[in-house]
Protein backbone atom coordinates (compact mmCIF):
# COMPACT_ATOMS: atom_id res chain seq x y z
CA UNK A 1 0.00 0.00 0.00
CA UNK A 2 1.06 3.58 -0.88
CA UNK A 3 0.43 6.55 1.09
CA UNK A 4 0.77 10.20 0.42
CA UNK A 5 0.21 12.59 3.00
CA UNK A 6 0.09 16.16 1.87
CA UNK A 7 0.55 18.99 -0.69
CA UNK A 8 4.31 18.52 -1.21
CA UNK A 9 4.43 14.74 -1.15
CA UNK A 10 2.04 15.02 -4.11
CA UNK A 11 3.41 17.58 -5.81
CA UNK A 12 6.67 15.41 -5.49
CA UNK A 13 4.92 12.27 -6.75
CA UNK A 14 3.45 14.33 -10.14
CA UNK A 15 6.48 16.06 -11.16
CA UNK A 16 8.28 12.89 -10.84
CA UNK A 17 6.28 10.72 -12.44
CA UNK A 18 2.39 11.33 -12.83
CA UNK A 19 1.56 10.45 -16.34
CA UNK A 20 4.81 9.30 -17.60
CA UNK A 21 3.07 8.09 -21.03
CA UNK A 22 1.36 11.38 -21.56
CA UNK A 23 5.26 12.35 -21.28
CA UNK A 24 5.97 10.51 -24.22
CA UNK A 25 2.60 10.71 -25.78
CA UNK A 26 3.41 14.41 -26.13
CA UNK A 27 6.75 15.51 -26.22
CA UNK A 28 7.17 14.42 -29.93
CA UNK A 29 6.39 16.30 -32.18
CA UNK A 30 4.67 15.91 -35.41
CA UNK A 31 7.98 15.54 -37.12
CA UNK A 32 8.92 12.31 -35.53
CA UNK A 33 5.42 10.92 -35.96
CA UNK A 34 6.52 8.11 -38.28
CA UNK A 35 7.87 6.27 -34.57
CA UNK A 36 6.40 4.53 -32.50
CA UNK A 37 5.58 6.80 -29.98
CA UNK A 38 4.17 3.71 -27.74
CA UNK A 39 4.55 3.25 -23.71
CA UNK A 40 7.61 3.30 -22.37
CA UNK A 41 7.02 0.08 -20.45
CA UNK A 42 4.44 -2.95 -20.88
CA UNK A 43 1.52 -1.52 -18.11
CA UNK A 44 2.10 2.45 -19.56
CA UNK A 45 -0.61 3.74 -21.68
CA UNK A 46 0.65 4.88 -24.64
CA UNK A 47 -0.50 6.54 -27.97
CA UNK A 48 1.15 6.78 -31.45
CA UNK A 49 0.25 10.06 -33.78
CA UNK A 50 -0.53 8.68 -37.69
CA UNK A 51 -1.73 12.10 -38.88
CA UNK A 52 -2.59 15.80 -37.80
CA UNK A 53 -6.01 15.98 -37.08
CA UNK A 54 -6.45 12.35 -36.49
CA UNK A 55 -7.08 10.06 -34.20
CA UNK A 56 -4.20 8.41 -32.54
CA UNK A 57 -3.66 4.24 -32.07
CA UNK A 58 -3.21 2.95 -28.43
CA UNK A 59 -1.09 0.49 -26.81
CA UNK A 60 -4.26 -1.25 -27.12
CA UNK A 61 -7.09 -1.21 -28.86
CA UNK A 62 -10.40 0.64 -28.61
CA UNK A 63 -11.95 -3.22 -29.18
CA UNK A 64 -9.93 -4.10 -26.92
CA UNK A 65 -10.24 -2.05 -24.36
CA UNK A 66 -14.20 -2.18 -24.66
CA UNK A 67 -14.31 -5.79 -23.65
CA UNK A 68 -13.37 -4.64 -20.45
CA UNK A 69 -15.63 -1.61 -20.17
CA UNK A 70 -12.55 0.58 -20.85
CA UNK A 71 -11.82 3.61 -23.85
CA UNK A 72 -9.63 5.99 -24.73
CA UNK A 73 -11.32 7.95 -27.35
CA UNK A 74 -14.88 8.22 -28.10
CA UNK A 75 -17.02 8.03 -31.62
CA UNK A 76 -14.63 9.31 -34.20
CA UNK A 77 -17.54 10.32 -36.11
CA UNK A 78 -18.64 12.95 -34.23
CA UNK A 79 -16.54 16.09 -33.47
CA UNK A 80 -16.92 15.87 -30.25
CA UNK A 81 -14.34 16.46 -27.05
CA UNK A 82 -14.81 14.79 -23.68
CA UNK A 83 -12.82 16.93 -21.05
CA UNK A 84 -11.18 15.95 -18.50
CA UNK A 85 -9.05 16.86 -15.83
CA UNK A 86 -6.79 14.98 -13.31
CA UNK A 87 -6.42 16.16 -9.78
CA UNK A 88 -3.81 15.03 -6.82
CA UNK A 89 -4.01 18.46 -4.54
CA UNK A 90 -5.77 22.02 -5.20
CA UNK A 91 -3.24 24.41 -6.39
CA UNK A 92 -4.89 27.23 -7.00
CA UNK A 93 -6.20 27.23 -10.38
CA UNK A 94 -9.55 25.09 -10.23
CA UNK A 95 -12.01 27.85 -8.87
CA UNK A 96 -10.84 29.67 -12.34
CA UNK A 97 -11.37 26.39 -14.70
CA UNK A 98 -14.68 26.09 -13.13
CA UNK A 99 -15.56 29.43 -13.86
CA UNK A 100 -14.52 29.00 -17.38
CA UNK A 101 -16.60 25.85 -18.05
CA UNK A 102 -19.56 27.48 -16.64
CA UNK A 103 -19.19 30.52 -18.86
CA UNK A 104 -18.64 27.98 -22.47
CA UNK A 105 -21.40 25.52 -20.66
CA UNK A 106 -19.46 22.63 -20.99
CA UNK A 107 -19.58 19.58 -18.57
CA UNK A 108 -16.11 18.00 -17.34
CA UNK A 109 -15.05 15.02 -15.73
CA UNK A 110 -12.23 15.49 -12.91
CA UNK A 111 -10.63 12.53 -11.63
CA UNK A 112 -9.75 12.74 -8.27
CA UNK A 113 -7.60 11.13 -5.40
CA UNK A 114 -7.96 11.67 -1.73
CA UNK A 115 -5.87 14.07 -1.22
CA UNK A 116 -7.78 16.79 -3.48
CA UNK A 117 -10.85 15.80 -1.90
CA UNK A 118 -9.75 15.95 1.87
CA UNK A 119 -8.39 19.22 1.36
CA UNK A 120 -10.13 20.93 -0.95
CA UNK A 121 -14.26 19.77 -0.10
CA UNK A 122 -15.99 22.82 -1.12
CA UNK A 123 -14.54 22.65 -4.76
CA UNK A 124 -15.57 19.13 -4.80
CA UNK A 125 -19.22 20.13 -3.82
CA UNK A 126 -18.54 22.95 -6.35
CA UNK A 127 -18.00 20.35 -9.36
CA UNK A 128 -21.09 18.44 -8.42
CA UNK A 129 -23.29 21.33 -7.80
CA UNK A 130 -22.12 22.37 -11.60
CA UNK A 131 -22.49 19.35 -13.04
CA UNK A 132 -19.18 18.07 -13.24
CA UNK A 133 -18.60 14.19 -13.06
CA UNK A 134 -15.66 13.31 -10.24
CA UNK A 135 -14.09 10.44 -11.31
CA UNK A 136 -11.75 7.79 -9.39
CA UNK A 137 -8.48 8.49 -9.18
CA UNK A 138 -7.70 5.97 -6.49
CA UNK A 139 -7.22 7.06 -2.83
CA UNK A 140 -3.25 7.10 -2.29
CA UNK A 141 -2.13 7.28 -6.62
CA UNK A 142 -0.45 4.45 -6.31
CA UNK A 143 1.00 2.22 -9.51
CA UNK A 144 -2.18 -0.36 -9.40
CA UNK A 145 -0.72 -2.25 -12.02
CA UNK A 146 1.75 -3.32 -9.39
CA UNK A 147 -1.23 -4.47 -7.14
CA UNK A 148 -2.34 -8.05 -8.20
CA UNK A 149 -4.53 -8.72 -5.08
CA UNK A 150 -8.02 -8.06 -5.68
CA UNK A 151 -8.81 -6.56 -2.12
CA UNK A 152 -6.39 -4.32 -2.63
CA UNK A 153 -6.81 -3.20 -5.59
CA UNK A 154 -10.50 -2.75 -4.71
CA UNK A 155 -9.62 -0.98 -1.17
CA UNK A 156 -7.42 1.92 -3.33
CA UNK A 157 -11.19 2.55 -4.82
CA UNK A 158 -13.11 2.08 -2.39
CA UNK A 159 -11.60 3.78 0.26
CA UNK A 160 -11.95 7.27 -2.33
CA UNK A 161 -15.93 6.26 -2.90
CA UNK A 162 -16.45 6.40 1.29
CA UNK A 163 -14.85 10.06 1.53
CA UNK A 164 -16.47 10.78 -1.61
CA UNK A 165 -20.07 9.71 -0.10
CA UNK A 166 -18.98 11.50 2.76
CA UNK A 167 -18.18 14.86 1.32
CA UNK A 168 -21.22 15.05 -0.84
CA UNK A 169 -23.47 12.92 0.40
CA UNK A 170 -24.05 11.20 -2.86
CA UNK A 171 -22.91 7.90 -4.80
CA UNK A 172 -19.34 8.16 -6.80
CA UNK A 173 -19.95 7.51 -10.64
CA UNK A 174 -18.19 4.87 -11.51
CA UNK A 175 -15.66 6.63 -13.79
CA UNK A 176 -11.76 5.20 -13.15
CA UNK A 177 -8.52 6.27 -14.11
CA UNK A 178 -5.22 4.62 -13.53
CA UNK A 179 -2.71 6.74 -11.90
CA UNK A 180 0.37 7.54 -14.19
CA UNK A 181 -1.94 5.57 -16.80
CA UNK A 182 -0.38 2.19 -15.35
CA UNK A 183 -2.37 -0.41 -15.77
CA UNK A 184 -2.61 -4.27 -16.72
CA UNK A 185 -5.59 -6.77 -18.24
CA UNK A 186 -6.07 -8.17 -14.88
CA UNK A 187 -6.46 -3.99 -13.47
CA UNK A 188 -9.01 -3.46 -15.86
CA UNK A 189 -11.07 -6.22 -15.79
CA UNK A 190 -10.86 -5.76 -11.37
CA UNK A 191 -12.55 -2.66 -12.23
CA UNK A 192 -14.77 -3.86 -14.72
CA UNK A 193 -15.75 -6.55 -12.19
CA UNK A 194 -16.52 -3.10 -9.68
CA UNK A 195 -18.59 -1.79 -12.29
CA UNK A 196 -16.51 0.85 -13.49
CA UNK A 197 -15.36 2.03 -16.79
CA UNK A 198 -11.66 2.99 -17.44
CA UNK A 199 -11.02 5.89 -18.84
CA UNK A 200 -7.75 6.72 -20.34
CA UNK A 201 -6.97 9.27 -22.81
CA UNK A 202 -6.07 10.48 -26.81
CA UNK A 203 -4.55 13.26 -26.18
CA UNK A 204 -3.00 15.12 -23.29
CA UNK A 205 0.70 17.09 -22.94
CA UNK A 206 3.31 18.20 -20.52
CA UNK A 207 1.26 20.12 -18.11
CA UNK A 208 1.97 18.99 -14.66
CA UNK A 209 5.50 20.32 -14.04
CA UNK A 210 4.58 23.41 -11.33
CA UNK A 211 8.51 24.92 -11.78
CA UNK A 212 8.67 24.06 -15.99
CA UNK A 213 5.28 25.35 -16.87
CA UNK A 214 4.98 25.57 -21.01
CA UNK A 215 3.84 28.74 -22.44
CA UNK A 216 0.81 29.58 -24.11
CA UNK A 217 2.43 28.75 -27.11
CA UNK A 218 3.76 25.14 -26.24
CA UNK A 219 0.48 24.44 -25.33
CA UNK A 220 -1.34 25.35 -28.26
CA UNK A 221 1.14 23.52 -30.67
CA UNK A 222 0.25 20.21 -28.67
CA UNK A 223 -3.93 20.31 -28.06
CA UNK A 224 -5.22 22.22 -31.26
CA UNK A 225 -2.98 20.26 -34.12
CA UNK A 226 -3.83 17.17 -32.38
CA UNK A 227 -7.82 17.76 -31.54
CA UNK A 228 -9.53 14.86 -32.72
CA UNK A 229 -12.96 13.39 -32.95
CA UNK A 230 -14.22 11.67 -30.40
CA UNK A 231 -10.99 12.78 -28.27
CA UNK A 232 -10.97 12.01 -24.57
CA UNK A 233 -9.01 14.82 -23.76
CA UNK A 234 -6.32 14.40 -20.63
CA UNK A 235 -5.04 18.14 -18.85
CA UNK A 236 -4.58 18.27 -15.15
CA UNK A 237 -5.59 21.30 -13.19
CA UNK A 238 -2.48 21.94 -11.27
CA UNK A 239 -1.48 23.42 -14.27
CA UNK A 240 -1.05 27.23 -14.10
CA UNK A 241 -0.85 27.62 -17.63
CA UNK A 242 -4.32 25.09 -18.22
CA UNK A 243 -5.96 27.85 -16.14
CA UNK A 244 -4.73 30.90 -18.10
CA UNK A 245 -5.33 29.18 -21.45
CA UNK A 246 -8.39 27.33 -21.23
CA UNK A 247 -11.05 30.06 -22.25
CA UNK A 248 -9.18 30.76 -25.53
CA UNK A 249 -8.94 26.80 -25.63
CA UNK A 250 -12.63 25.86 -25.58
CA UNK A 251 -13.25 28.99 -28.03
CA UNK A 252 -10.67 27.44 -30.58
CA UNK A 253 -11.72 23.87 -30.34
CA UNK A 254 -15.31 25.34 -30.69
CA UNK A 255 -14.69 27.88 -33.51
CA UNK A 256 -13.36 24.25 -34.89
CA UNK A 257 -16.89 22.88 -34.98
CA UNK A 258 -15.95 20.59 -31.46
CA UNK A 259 -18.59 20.11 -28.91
CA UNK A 260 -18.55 18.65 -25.86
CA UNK A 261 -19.80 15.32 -24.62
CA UNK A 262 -20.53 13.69 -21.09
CA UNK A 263 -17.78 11.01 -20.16
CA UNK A 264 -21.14 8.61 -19.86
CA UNK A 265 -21.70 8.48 -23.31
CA UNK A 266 -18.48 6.60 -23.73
CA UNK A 267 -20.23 3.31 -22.20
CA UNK A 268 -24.06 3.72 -22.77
């Protein structure tokens, strides 16, 4: 069992290593496309770019994946986004993203661990109240494709759905991402067997870095060349730049023609 305490440890714990695939999934550039940009170890989700515009090929495959109630990009007939942001502490910036997606109207999904929601409770009641989905980040972030026991695996959920209940009063939807997108067949089909669906991701970038934040620029090179339909869309909202982009964001994904789906459509 893994167990992080506070702020720091957290912060520690994403700039280290939090979404190591998005890492590679997004550090190369169009230009070296023709690799395999693929997961830099067997349980790593990873993603390889054919073309600009469209969508990208996983480690595994969307038919795949679906046999176990999990996707990583919706209907690619539709030009339609599914946002969604992960969460391991408040850092400031999430009062302003909500107050952007209430201005466009669109509908998010924020995956959460317990940290975020031990801490920060009124922003969690916020994203309810709103309309939000909060997702299952797992209770302590740990790598659950390391944990092969079932009870364990199940406690790192279940343990998040209790202070969840207890924060809101309501029922967690059962929405689940894997920390660090680790994962393994056995993970998935433990959460299947939970009732959840996995949700990875088809496109994210380098945002979770608090001291090597990219500029407005960097950021925009990354999420509107690579916009997608159907794409389940990965930022995390630690991310001081996110914050101070994501109005001009949503405006250029919907001057695009992009709208924005619930992540419950993926499954129904």
């Amino acid at each position: 069992m893994y167990v992080i305490f506070g702020k720091k440890t957290i912060a520690a714990v994403l700039s280290a290593a939090v979404i190591m695939s998005a890492a590679v999934i997004s550090a190369v550039g169009f230009s070296d496309r023709a690799q395999a940009e693929t997961a830099v170890a067997e349980a790593n989700w990873g993603l390889s770019y054919q073309s600009e515009g469209g969508a990208p090929t996983g480690n595994a495959s969307a038919e795949q994946l679906k046999k176990m109630n999990a996707y990583y990009v919706g209907d690619t007939s539709q030009k339609k986004i599914y946002l969604t942001f992960d969460a391991g502490y408040e850092n400031g910036y999430t009062s302003h993203i909500l107050d952007v997606l209430k201005d466009h109207k669109v509908k998010a999904t924020f995956f959460l661990v317990g940290n975020f929601i031990e801490t920060s409770p009124e922003l969690v009641k916020r994203m309810v109240k709103e309309g939000h989905t909060v997702g299952n980040h797992t209770y302590t972030h740990p790598d659950m494709s390391k944990i092969s026991d079932k009870s364990a695996f199940e406690e790192e959920l279940g343990k998040l759905e209790t202070l969840y209940k207890e924060t809101t009063g309501e029922e967690m939807k059962k929405f689940y991402r894997p920390p660090q997108g680790k994962y393994s067949e056995e993970n998935l089909k433990m959460a299947q067997s939970m009732g959840y669906t996995t949700v990875f991701w088809s496109l994210a970038y380098v945002d979770w870095y608090n001291d090597n934040q990219p500029t407005e620029q960097e950021a925009f090179d990354k999420l509107i060349p690579r916009i997608h339909n159907g794409a389940i869309v990965l930022l995390h909202s630690t991310s001081k730049t996110n914050s101070e982009i994501l109005d001009k964001l949503l405006t250029e994904w919907e001057n695009l023609g992009y709208t924005f789906g619930s992540i419950e459509e993926l499954s129904s």
